[in-house]
C-alpha atoms as a PDB file:
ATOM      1  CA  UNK A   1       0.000   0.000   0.000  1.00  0.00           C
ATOM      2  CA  UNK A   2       2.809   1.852   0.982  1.00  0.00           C
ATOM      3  CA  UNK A   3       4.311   1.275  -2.828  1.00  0.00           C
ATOM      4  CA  UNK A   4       1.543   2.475  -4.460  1.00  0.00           C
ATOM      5  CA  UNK A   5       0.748   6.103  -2.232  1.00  0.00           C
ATOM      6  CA  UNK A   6       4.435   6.568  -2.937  1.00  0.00           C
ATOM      7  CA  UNK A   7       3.995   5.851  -6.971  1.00  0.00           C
ATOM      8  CA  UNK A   8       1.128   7.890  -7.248  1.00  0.00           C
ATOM      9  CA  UNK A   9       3.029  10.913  -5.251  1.00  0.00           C
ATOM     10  CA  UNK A  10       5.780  10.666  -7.831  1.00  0.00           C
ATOM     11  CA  UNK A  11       3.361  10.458 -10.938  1.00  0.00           C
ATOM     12  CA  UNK A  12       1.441  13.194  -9.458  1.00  0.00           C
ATOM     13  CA  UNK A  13       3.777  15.494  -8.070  1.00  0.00           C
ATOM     14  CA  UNK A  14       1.799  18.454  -9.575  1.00  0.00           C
ATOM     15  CA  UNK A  15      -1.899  17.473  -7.601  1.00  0.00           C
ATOM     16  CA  UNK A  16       0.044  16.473  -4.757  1.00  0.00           C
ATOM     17  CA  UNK A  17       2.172  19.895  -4.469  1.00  0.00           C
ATOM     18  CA  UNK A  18      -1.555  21.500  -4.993  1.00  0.00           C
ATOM     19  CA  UNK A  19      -3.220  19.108  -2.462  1.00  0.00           C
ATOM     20  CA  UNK A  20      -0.805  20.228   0.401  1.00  0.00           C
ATOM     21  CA  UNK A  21      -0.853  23.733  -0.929  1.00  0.00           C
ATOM     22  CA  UNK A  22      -4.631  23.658  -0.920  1.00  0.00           C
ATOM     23  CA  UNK A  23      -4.877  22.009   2.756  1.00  0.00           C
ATOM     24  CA  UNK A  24      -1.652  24.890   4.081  1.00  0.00           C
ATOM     25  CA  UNK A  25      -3.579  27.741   2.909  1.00  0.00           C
ATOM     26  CA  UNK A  26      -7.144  26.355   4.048  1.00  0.00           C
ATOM     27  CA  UNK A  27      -5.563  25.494   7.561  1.00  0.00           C
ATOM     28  CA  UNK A  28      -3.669  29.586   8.068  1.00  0.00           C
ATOM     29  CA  UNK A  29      -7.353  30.749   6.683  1.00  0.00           C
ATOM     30  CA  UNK A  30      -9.510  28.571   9.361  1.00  0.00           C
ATOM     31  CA  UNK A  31      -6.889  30.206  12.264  1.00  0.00           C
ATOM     32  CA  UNK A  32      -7.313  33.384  11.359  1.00  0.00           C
ATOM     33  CA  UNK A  33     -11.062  33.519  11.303  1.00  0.00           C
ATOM     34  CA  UNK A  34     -11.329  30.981  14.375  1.00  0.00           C
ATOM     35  CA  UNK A  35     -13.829  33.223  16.760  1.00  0.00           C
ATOM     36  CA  UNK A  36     -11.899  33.673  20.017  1.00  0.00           C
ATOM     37  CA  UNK A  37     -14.778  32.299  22.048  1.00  0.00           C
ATOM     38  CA  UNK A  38     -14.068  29.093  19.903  1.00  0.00           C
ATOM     39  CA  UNK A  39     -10.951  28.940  22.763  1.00  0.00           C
ATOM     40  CA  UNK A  40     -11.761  28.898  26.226  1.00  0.00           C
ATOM     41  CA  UNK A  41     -10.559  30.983  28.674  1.00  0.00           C
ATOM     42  CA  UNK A  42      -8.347  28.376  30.874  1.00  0.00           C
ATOM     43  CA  UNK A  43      -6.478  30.884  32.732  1.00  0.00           C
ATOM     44  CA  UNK A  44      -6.180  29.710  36.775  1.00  0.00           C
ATOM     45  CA  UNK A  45      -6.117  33.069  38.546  1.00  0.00           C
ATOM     46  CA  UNK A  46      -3.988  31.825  42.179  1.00  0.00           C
ATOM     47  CA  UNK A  47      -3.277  34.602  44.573  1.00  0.00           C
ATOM     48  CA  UNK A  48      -0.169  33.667  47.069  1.00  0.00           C
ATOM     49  CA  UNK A  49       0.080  35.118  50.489  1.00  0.00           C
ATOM     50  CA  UNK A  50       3.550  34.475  52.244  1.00  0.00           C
ATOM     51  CA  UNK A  51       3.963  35.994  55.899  1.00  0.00           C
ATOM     52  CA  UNK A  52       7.487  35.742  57.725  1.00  0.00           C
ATOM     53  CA  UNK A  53       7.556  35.500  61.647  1.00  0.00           C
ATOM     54  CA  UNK A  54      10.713  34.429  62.618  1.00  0.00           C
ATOM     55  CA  UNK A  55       9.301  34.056  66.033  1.00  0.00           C
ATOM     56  CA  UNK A  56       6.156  32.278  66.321  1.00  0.00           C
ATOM     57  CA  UNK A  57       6.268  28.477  66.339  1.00  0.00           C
ATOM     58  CA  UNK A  58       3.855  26.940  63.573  1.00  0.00           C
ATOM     59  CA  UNK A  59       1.277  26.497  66.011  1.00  0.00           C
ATOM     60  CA  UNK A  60       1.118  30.286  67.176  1.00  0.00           C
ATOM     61  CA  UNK A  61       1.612  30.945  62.764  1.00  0.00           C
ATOM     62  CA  UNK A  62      -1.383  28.966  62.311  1.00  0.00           C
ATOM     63  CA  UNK A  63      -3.846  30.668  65.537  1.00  0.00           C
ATOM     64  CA  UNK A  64      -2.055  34.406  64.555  1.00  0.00           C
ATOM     65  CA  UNK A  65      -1.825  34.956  61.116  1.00  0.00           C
ATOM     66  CA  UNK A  66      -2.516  31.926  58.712  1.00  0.00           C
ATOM     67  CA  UNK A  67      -6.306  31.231  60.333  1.00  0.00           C
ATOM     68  CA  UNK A  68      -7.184  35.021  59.856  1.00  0.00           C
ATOM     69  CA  UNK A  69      -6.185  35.421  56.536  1.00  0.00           C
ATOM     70  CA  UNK A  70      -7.902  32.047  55.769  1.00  0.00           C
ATOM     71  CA  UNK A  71     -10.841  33.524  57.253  1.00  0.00           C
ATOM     72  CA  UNK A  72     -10.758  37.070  55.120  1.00  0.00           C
ATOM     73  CA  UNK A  73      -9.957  35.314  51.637  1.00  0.00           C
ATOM     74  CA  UNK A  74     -12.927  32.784  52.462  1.00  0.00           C
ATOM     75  CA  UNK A  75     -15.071  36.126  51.915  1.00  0.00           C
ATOM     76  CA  UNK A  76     -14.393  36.955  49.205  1.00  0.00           C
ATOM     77  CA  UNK A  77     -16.934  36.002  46.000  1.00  0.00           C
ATOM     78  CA  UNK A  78     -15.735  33.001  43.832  1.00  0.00           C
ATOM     79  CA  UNK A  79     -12.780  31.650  45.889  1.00  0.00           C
ATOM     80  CA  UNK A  80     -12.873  28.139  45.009  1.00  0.00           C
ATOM     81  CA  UNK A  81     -10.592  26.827  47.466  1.00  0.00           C
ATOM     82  CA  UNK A  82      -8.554  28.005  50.063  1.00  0.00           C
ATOM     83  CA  UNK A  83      -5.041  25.986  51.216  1.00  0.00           C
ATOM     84  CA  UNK A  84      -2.159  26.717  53.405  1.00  0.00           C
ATOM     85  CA  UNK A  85       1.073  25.432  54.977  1.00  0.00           C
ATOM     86  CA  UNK A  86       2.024  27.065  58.663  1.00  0.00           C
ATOM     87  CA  UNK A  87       5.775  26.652  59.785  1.00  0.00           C
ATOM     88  CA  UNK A  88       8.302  28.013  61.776  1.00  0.00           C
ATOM     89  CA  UNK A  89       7.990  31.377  61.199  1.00  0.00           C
ATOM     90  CA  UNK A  90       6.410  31.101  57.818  1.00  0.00           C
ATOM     91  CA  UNK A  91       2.677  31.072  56.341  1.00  0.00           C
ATOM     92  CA  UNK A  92       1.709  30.490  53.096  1.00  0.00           C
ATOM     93  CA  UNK A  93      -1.792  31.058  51.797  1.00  0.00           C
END
């Protein structure tokens, strides 16, 4: 089968070359006038908070500053979720 696509390619190099050319300019021509809302939007909009205490153990982190600001971005509209990591001296929202 093989052979024969590669016969007929060298027979026809003319409808071949016009084929591809055809199926180039056809492809360029459907991304150009793709509608953007063909593409979702898949952006992932993460906010990071990162507090330094070089004090507090990560139990005091967690009660002081990482539950509050838990607590605030819960609030807001559309958060989808909410995780954090409390160490020694260190919170991360």
């Amino acid at each position: 089968m093989f052979k024969a696509i590669v016969r007929f390619s060298i027979r026809k190099k003319l409808f071949v070359g016009l084929t591809t050319l055809f199926l180039f300019i056809g492809g360029i021509y459907a991304m150009l006038t793709l509608p953007i809302d063909a593409v979702p939007d898949i952006t992932n909009n993460q906010v990071q908070i990162v507090t330094v205490s070089p004090t507090l153990a990560p139990q005091e982190v967690e009660q002081l500053i990482t539950m509050p600001i838990e607590i605030a971005m819960s609030n807001i509209m559309n958060v989808e979720d909410i995780r954090s990591v409390s160490r020694f001296g260190l919170s991360v929202v």
